[in-house]
Protein backbone atom coordinates (compact mmCIF):
# COMPACT_ATOMS: atom_id res chain seq x y z
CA UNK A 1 103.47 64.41 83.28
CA UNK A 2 101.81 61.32 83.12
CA UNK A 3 104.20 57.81 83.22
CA UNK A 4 104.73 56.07 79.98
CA UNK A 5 101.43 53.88 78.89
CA UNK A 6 103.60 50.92 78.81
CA UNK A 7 105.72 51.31 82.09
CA UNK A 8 109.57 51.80 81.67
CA UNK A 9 112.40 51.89 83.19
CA UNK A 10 115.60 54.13 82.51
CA UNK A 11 118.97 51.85 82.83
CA UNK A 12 122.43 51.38 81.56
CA UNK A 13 122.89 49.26 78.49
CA UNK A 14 125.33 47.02 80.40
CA UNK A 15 122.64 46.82 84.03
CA UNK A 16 122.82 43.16 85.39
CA UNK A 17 119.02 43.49 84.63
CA UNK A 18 119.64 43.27 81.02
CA UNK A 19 122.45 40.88 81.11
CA UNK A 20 121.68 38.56 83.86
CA UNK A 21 117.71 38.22 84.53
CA UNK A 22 116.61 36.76 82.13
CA UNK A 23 114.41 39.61 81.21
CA UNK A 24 112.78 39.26 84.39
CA UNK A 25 111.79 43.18 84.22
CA UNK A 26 109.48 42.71 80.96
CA UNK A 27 108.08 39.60 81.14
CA UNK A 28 107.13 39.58 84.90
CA UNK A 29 106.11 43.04 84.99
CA UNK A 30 105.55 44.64 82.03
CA UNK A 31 108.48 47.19 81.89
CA UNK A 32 109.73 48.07 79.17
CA UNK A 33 114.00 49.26 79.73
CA UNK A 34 115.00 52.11 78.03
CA UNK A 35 118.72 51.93 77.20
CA UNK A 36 120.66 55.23 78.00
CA UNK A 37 124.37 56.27 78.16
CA UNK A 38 127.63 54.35 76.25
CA UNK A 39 128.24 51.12 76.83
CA UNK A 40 131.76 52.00 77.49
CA UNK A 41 131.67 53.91 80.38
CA UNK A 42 129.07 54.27 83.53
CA UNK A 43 125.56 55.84 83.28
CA UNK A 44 126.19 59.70 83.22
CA UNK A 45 123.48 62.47 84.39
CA UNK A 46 123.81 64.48 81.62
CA UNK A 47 123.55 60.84 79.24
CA UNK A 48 120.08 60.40 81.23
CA UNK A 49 118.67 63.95 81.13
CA UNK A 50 118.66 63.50 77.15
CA UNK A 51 116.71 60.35 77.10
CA UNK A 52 114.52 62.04 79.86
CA UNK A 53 114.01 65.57 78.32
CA UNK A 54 112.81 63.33 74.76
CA UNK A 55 110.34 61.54 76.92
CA UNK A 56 108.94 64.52 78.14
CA UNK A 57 108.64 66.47 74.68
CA UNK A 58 106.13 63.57 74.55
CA UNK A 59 104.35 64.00 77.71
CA UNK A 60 105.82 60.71 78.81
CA UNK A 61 108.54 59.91 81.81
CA UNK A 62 109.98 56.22 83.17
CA UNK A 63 108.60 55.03 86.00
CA UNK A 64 112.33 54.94 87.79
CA UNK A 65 115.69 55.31 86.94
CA UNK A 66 117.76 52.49 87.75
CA UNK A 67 121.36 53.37 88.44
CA UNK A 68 124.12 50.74 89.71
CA UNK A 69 126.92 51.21 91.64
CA UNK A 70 129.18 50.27 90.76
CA UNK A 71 128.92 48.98 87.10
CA UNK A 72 129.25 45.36 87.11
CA UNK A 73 130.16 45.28 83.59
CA UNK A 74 132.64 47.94 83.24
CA UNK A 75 134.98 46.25 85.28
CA UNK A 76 132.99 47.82 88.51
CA UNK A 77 133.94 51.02 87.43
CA UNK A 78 131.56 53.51 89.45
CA UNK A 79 130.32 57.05 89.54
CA UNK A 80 131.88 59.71 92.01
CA UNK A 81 129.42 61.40 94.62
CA UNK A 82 129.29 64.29 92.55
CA UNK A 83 127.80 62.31 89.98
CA UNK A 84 125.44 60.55 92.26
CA UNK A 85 123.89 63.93 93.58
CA UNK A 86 123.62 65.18 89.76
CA UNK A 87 121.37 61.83 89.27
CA UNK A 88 119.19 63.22 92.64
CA UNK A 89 119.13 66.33 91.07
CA UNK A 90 118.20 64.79 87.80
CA UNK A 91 115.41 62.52 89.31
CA UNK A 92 114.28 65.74 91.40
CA UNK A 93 113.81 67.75 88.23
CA UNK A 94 111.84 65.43 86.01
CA UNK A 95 109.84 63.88 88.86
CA UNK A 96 110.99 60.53 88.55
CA UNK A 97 112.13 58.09 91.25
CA UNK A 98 115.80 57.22 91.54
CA UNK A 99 117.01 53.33 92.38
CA UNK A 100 120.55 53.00 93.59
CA UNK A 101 121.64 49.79 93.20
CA UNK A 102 124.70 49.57 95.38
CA UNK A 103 124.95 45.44 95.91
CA UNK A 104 128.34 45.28 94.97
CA UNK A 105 129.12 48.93 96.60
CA UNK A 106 132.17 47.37 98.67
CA UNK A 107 134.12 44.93 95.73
């Protein structure tokens, strides 16, 4: 599948790249975010495959999904290794790079 015209980016509504740079993303570099998951808990798999699986029924996919761990946010809740391989499985399936944000791994 070809990436989005526009590129994008697959991220967490609450992503220090929406809260905290200024949206640096966009208006240095064109990328358009594309909000996925609840706002009140972590970035799921299954929450990104949706947004994913619509993209494709358009011929479309982001050109990464950005996933941080932990979430800043949320009180730096994080995701469990399961969870982290079901996002490389994820990523695997629908061809489209996976960035692990892990600055704040060890708070």
């Amino acid at each position: 599948l070809p990436r989005m015209m526009r590129p994008s980016f697959l991220v967490h509504a609450t992503s220090h790249l929406l809260l905290h740079e200024e949206d640096a993303a966009r208006k240095l570099l064109g990328f358009t975010p594309l909000i996925a998951g609840h706002r009140s808990h972590p970035l799921r798999a299954e929450d990104a495959e949706k947004d994913l699986k619509r993209l494709e029924a358009v011929g479309c996919r982001p050109a990464c999904i950005v996933l941080e761990v932990p979430h800043r946010e949320l009180g730096c809740e994080s995701v469990d290794f399961d969870e982290l391989v079901a996002f490389r499985v994820l990523a695997d399936k629908y061809q489209v790079p996976l960035h692990v944000d892990g600055a704040r791994l060890f708070e």
